[in-house]
PDB file of N, CA and C in Angstrom:
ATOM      1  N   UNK A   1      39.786 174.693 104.956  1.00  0.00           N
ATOM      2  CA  UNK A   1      39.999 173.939 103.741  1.00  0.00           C
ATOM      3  C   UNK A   1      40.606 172.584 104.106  1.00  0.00           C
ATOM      4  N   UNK A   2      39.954 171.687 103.958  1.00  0.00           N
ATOM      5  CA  UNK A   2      40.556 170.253 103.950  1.00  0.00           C
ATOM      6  C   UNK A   2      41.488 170.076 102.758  1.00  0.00           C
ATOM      7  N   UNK A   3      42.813 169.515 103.585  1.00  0.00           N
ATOM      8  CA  UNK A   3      43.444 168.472 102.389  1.00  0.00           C
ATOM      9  C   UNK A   3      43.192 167.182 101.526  1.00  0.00           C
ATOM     10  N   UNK A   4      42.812 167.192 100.392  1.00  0.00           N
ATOM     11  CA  UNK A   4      42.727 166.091  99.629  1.00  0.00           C
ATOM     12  C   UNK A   4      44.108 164.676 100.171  1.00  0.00           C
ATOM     13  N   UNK A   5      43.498 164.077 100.347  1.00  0.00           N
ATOM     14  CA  UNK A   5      44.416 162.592 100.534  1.00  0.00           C
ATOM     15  C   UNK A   5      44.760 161.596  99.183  1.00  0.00           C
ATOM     16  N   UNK A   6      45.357 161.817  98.637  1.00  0.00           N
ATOM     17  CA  UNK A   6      45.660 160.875  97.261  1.00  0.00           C
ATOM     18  C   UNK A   6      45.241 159.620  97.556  1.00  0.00           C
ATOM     19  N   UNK A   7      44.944 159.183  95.948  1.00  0.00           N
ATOM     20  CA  UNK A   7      44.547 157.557  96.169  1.00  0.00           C
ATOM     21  C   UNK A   7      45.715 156.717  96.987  1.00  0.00           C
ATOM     22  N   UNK A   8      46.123 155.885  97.669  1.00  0.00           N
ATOM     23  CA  UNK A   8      46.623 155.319  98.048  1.00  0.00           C
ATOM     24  C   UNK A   8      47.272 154.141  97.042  1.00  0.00           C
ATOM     25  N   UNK A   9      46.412 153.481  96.180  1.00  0.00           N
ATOM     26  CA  UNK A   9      46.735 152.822  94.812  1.00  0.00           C
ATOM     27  C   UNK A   9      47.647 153.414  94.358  1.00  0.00           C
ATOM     28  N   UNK A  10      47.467 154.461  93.567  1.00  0.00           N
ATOM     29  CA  UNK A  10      47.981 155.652  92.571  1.00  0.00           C
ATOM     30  C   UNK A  10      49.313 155.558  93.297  1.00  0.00           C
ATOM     31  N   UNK A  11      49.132 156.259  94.733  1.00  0.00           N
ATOM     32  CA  UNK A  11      50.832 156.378  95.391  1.00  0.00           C
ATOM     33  C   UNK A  11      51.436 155.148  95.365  1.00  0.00           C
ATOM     34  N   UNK A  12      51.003 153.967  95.936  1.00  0.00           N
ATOM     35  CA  UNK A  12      51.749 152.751  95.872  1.00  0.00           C
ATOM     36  C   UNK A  12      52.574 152.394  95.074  1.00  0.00           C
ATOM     37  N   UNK A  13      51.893 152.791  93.409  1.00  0.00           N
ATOM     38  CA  UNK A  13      51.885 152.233  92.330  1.00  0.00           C
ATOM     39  C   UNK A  13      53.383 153.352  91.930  1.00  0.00           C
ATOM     40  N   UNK A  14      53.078 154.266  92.117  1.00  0.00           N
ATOM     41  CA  UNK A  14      53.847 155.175  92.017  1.00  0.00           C
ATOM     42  C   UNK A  14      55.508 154.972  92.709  1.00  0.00           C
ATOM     43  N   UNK A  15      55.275 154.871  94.300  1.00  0.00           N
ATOM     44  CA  UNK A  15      56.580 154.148  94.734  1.00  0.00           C
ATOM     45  C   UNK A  15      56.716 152.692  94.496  1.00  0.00           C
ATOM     46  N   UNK A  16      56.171 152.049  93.489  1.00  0.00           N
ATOM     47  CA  UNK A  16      56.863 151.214  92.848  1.00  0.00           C
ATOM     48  C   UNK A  16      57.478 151.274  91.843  1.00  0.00           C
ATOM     49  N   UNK A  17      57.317 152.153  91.139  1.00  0.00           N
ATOM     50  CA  UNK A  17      57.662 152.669  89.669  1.00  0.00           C
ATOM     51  C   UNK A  17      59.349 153.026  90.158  1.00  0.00           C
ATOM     52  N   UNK A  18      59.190 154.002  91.738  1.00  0.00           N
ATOM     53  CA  UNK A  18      60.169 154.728  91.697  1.00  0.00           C
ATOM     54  C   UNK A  18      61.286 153.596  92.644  1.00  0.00           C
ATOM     55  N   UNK A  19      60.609 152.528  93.138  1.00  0.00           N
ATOM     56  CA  UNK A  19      62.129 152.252  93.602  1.00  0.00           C
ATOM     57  C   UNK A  19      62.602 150.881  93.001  1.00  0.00           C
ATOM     58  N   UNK A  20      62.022 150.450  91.744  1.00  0.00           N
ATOM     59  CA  UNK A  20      62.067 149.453  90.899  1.00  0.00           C
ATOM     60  C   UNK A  20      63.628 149.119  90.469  1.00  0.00           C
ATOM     61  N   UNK A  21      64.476 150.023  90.120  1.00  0.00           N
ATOM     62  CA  UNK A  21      65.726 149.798  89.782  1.00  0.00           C
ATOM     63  C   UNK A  21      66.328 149.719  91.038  1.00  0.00           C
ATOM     64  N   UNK A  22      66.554 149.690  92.434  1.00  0.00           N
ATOM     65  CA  UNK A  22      67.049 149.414  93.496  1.00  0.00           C
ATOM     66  C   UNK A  22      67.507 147.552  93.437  1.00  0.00           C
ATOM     67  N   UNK A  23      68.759 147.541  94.012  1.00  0.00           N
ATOM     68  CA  UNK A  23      69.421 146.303  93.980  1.00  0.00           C
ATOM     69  C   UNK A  23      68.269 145.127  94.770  1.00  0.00           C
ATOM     70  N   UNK A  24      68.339 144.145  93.929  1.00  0.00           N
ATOM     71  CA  UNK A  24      67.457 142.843  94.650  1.00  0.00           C
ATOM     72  C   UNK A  24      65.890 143.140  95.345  1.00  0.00           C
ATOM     73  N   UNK A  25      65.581 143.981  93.925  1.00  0.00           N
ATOM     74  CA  UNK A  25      64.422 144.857  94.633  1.00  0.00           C
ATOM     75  C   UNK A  25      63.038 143.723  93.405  1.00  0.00           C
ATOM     76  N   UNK A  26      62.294 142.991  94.712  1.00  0.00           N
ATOM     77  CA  UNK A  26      61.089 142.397  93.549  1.00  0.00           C
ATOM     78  C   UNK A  26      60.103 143.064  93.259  1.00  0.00           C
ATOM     79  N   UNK A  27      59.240 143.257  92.265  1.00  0.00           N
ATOM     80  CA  UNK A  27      58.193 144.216  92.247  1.00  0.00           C
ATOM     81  C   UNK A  27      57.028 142.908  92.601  1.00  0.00           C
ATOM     82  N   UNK A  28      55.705 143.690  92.941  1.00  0.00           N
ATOM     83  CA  UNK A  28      54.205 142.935  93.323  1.00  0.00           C
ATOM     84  C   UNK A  28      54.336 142.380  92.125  1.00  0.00           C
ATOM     85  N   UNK A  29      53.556 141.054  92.189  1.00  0.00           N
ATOM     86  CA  UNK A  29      53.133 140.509  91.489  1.00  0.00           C
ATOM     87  C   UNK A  29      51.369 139.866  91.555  1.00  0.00           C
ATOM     88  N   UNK A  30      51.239 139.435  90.413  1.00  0.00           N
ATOM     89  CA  UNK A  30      49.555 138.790  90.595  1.00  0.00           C
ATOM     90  C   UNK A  30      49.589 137.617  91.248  1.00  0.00           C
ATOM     91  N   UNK A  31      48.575 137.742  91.741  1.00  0.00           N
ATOM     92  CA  UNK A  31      48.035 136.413  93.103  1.00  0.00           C
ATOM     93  C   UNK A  31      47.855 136.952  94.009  1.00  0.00           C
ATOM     94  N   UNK A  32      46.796 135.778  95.184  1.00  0.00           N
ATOM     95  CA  UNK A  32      46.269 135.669  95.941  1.00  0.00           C
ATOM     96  C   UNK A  32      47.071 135.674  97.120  1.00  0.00           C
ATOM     97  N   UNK A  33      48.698 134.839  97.187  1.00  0.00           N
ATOM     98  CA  UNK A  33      49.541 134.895  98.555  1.00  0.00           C
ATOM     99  C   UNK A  33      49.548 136.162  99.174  1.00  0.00           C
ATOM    100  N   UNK A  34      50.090 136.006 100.274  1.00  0.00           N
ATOM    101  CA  UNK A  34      50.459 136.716 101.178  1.00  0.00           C
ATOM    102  C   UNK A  34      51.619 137.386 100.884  1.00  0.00           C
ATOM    103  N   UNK A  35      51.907 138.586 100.491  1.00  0.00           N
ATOM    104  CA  UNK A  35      53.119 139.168  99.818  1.00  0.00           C
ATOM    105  C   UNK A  35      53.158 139.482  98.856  1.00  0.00           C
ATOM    106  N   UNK A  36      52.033 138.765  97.680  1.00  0.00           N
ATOM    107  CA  UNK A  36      52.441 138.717  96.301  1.00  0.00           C
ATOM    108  C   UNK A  36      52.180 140.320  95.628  1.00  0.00           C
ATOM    109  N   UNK A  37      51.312 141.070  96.742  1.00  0.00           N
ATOM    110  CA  UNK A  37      51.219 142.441  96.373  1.00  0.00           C
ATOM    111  C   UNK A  37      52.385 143.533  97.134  1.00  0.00           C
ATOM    112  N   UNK A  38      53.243 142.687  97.334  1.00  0.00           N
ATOM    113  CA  UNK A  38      54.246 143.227  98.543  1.00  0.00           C
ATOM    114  C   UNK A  38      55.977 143.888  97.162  1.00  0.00           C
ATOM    115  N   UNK A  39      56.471 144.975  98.012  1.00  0.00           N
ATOM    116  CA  UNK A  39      57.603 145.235  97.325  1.00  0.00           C
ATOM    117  C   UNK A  39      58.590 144.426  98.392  1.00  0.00           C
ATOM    118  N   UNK A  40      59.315 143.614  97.330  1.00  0.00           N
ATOM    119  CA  UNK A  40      60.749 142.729  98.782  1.00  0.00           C
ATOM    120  C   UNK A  40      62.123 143.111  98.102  1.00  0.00           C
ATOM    121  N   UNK A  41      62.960 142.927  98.758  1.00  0.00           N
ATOM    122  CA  UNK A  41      64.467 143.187  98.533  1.00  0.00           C
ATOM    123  C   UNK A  41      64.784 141.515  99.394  1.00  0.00           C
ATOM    124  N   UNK A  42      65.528 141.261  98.337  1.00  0.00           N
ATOM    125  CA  UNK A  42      66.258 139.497  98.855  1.00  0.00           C
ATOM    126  C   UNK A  42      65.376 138.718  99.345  1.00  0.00           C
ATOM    127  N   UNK A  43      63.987 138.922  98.804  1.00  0.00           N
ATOM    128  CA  UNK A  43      63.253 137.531  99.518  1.00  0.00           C
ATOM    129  C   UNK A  43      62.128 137.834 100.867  1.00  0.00           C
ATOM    130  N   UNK A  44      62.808 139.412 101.304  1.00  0.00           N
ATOM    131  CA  UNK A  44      61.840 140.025 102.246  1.00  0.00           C
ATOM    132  C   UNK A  44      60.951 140.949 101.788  1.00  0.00           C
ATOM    133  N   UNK A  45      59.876 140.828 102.834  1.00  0.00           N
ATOM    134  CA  UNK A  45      59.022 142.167 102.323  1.00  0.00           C
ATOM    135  C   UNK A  45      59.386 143.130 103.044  1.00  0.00           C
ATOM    136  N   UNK A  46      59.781 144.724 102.360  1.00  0.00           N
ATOM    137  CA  UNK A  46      59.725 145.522 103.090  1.00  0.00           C
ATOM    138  C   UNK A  46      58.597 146.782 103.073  1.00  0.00           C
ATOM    139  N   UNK A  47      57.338 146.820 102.322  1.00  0.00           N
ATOM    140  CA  UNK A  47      56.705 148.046 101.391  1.00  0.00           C
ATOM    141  C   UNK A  47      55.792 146.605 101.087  1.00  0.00           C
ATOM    142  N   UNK A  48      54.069 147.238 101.727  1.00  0.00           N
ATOM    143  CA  UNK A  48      52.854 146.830 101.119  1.00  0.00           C
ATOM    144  C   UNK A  48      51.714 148.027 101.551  1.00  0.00           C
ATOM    145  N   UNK A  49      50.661 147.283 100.283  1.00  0.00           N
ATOM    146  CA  UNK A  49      49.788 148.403 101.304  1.00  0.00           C
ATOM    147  C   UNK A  49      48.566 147.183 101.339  1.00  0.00           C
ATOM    148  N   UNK A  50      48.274 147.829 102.835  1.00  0.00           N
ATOM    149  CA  UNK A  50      47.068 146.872 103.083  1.00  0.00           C
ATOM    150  C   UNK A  50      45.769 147.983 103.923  1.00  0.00           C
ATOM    151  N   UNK A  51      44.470 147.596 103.527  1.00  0.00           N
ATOM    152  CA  UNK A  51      43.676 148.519 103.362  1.00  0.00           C
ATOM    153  C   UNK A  51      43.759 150.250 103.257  1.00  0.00           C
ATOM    154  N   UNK A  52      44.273 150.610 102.222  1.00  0.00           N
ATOM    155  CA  UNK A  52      44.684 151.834 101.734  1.00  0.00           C
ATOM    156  C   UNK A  52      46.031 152.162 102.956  1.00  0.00           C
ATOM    157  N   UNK A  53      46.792 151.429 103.581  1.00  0.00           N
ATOM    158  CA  UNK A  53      47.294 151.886 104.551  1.00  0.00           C
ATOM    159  C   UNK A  53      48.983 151.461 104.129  1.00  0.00           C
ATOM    160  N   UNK A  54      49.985 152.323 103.513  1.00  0.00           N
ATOM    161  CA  UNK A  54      51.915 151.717 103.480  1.00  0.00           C
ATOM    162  C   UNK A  54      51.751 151.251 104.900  1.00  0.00           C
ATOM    163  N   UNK A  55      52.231 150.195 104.296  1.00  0.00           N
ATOM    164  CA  UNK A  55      53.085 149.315 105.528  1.00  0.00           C
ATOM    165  C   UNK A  55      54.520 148.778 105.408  1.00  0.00           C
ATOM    166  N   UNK A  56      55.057 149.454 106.257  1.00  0.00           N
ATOM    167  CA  UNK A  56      56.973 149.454 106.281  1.00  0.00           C
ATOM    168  C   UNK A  56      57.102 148.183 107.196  1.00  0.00           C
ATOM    169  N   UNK A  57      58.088 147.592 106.856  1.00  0.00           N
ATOM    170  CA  UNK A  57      59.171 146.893 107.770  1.00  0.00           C
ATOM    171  C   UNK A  57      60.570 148.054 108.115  1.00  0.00           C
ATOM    172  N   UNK A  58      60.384 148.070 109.545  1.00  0.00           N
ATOM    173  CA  UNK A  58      61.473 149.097 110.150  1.00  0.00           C
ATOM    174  C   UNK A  58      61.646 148.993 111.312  1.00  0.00           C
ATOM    175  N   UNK A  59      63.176 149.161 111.792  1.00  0.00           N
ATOM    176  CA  UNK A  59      63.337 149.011 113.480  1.00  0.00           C
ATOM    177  C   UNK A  59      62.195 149.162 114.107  1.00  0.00           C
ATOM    178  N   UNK A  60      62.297 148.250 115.219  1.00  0.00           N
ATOM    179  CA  UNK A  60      61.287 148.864 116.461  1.00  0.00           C
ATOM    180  C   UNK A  60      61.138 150.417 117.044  1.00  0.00           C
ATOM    181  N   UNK A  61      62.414 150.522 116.998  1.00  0.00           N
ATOM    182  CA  UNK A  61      62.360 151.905 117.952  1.00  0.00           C
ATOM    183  C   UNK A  61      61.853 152.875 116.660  1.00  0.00           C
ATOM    184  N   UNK A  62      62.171 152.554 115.703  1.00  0.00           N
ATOM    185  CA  UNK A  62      61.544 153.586 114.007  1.00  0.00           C
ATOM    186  C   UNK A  62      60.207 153.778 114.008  1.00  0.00           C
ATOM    187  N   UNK A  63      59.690 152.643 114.513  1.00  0.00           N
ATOM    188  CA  UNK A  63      57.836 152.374 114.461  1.00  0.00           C
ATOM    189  C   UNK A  63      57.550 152.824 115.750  1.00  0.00           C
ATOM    190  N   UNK A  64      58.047 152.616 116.926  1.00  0.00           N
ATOM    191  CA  UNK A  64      57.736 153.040 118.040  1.00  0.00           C
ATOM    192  C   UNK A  64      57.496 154.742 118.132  1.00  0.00           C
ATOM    193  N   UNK A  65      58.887 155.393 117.453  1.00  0.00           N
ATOM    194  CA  UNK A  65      58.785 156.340 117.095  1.00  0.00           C
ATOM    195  C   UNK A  65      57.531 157.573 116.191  1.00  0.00           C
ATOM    196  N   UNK A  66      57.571 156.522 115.558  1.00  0.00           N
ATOM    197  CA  UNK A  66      56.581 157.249 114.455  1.00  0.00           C
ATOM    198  C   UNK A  66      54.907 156.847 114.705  1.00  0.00           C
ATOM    199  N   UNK A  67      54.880 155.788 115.804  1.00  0.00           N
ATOM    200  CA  UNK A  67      53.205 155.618 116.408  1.00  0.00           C
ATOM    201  C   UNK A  67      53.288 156.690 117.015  1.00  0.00           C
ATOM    202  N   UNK A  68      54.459 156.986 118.334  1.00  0.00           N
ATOM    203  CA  UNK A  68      54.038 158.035 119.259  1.00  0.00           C
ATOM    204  C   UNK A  68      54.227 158.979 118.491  1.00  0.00           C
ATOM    205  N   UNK A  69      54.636 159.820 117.600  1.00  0.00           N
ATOM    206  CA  UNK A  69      54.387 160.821 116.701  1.00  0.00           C
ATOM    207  C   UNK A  69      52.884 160.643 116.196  1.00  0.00           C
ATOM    208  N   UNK A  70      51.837 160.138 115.854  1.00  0.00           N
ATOM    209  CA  UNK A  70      50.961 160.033 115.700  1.00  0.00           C
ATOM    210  C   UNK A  70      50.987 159.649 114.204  1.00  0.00           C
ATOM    211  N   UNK A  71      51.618 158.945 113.587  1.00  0.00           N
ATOM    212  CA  UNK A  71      52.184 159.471 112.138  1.00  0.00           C
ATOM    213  C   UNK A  71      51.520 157.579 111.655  1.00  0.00           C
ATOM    214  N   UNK A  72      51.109 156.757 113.007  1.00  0.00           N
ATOM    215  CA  UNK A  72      50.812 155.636 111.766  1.00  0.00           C
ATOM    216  C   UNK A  72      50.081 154.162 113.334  1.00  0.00           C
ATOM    217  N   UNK A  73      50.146 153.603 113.408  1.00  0.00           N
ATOM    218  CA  UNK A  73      49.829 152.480 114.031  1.00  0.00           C
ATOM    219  C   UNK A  73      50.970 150.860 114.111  1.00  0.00           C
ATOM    220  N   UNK A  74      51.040 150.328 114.841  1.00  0.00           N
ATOM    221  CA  UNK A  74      51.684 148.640 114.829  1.00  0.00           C
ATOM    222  C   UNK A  74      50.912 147.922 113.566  1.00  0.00           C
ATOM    223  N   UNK A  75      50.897 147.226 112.824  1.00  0.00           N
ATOM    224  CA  UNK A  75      50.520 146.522 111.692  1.00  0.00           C
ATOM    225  C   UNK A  75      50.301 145.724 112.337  1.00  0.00           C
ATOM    226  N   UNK A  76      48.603 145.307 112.164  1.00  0.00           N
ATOM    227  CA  UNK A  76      48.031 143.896 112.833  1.00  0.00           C
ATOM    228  C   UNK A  76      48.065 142.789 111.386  1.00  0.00           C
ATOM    229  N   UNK A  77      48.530 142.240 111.271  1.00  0.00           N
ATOM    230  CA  UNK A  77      47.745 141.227 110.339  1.00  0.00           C
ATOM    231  C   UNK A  77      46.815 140.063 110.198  1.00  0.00           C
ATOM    232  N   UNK A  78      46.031 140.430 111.140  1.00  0.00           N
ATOM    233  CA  UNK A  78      44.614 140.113 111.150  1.00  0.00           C
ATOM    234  C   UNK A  78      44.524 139.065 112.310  1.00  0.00           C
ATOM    235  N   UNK A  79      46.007 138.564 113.266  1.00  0.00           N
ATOM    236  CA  UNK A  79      46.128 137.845 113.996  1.00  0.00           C
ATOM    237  C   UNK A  79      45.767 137.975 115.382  1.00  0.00           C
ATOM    238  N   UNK A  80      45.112 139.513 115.839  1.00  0.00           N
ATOM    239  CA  UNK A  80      44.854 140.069 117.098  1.00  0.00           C
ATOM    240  C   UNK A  80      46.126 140.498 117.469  1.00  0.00           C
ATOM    241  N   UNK A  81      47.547 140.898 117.046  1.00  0.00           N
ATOM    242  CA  UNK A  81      48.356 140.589 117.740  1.00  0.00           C
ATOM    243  C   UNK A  81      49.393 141.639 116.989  1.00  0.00           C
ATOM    244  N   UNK A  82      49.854 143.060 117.165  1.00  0.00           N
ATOM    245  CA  UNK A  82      50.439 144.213 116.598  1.00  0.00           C
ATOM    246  C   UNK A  82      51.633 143.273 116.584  1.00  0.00           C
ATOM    247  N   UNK A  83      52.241 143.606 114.975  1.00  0.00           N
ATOM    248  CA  UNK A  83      53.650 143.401 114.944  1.00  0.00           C
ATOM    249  C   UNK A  83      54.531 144.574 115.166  1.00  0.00           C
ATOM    250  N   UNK A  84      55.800 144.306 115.957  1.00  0.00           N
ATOM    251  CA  UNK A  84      56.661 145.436 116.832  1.00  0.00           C
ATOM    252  C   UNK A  84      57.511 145.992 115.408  1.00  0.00           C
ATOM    253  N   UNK A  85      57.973 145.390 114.675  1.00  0.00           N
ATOM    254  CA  UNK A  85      58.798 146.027 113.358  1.00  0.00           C
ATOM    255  C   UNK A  85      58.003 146.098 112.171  1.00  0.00           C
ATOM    256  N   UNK A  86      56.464 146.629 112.267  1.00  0.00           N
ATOM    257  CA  UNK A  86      55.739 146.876 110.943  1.00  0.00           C
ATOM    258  C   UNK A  86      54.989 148.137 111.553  1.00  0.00           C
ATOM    259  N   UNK A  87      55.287 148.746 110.365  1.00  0.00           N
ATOM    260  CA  UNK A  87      54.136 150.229 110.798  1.00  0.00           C
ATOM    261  C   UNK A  87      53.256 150.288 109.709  1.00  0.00           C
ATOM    262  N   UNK A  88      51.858 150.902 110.214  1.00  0.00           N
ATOM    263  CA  UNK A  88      51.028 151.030 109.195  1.00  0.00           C
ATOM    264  C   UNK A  88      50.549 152.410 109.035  1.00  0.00           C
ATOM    265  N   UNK A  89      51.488 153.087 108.336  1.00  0.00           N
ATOM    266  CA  UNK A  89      51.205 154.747 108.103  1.00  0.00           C
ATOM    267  C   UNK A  89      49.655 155.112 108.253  1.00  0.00           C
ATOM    268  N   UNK A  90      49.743 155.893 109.033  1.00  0.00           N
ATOM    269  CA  UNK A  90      48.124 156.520 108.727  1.00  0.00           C
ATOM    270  C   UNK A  90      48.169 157.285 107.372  1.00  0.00           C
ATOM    271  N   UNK A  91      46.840 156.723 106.725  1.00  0.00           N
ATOM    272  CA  UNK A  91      46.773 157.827 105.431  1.00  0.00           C
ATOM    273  C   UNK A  91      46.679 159.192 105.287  1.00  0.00           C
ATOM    274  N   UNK A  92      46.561 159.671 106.541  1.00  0.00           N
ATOM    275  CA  UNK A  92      46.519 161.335 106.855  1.00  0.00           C
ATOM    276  C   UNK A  92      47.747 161.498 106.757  1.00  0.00           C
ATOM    277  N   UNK A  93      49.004 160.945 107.045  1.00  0.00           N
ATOM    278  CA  UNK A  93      50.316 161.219 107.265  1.00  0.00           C
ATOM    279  C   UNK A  93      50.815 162.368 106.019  1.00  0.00           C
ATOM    280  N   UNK A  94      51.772 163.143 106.338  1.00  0.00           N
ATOM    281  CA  UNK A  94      52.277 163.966 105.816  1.00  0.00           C
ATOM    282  C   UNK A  94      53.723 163.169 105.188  1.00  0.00           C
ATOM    283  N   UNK A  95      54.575 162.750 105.720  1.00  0.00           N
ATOM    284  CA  UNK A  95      55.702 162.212 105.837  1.00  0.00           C
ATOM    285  C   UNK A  95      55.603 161.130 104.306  1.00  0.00           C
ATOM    286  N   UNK A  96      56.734 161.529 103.870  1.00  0.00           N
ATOM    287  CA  UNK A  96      57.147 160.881 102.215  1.00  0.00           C
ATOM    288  C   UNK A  96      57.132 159.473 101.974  1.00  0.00           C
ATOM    289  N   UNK A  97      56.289 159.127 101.454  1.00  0.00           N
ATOM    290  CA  UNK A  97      56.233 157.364 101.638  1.00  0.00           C
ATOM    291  C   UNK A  97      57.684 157.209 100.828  1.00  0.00           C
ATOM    292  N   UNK A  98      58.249 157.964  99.816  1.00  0.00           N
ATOM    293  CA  UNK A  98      59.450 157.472  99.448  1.00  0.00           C
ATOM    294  C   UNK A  98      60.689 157.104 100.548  1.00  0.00           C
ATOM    295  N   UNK A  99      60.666 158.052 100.804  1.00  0.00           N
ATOM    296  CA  UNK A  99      61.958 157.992 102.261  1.00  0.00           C
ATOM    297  C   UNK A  99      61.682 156.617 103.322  1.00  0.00           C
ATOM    298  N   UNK A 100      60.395 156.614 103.433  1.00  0.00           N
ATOM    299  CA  UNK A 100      60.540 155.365 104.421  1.00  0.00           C
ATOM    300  C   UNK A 100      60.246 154.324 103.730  1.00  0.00           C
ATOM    301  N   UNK A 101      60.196 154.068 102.829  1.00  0.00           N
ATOM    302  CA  UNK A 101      60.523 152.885 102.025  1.00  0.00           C
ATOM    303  C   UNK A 101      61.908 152.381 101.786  1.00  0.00           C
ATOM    304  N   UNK A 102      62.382 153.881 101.592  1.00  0.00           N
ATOM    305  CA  UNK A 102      63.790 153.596 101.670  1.00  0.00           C
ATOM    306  C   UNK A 102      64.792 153.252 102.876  1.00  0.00           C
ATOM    307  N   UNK A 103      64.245 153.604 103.847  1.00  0.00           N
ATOM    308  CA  UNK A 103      64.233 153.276 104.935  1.00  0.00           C
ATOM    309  C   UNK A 103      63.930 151.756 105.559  1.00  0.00           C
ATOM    310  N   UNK A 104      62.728 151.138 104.859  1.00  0.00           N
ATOM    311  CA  UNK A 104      62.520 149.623 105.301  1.00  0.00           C
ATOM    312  C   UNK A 104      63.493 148.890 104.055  1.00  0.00           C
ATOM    313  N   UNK A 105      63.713 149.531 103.222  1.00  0.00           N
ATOM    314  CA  UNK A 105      64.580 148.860 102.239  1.00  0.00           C
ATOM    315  C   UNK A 105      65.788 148.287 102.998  1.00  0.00           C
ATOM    316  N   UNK A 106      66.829 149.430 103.368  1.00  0.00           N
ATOM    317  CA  UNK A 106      68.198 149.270 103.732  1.00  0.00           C
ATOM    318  C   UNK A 106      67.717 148.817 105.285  1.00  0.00           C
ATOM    319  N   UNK A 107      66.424 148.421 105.805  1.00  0.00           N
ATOM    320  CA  UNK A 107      66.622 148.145 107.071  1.00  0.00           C
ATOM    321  C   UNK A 107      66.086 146.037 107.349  1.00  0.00           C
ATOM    322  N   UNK A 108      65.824 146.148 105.800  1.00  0.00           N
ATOM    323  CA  UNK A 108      65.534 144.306 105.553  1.00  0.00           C
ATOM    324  C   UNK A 108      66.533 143.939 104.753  1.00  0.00           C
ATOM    325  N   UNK A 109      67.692 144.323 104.234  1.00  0.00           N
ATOM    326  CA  UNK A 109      69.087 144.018 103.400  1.00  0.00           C
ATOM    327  C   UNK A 109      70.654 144.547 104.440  1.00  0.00           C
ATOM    328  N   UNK A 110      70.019 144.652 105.951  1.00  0.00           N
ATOM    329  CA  UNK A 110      71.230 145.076 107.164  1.00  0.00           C
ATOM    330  C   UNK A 110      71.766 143.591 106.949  1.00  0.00           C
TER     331      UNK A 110
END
């Protein structure tokens, strides 16, 4: 029996709903920029999704961690060139997109 994978939208949309009241927390907005679909705390992004894929801002060693767990990839943004403090969850992942949101939250407001 295969597991169904939720829309990725739906969840996004969803951990935005849920971490909306969090201090200095911006929600996505409409437009074309770079970010403008992004969740930020003070001006940073920490929480996007880019091709069905959460993408955290989180320590190195957090992302390092959780690639070699098999749990996600370095976040390219289209530059040829993996960024070391962005992970891009694999959508197979099991692991709570809430928690590590919360996680890139308190780790872009250190």
């Amino acid at each position: 029996m295969t597991r169904r994978i939720p829309d990725p939208e739906d969840r996004f949309a969803s951990l935005v709903e849920e971490l909306a009241a969090l201090d200095g927390v911006a929600l996505p907005s409409a437009g074309r920029r770079f970010g403008s679909d992004a969740l930020k705390a003070d001006g940073h992004i920490f929480a996007m999704l880019s091709a069905g894929r959460l993408v955290l801002k989180l320590p190195r060693t957090r992302v390092d961690e959780l690639v070699a767990a098999g749990e996600g990839a370095h976040f390219d943004a289209g530059k040829g060139k993996p960024m070391r403090e962005w992970l891009a969850l694999d959508p197979a992942s099991t692991l709570p997109w809430p928690q590590l949101a919360c996680e890139a939250y308190a780790f872009v407001r250190h």
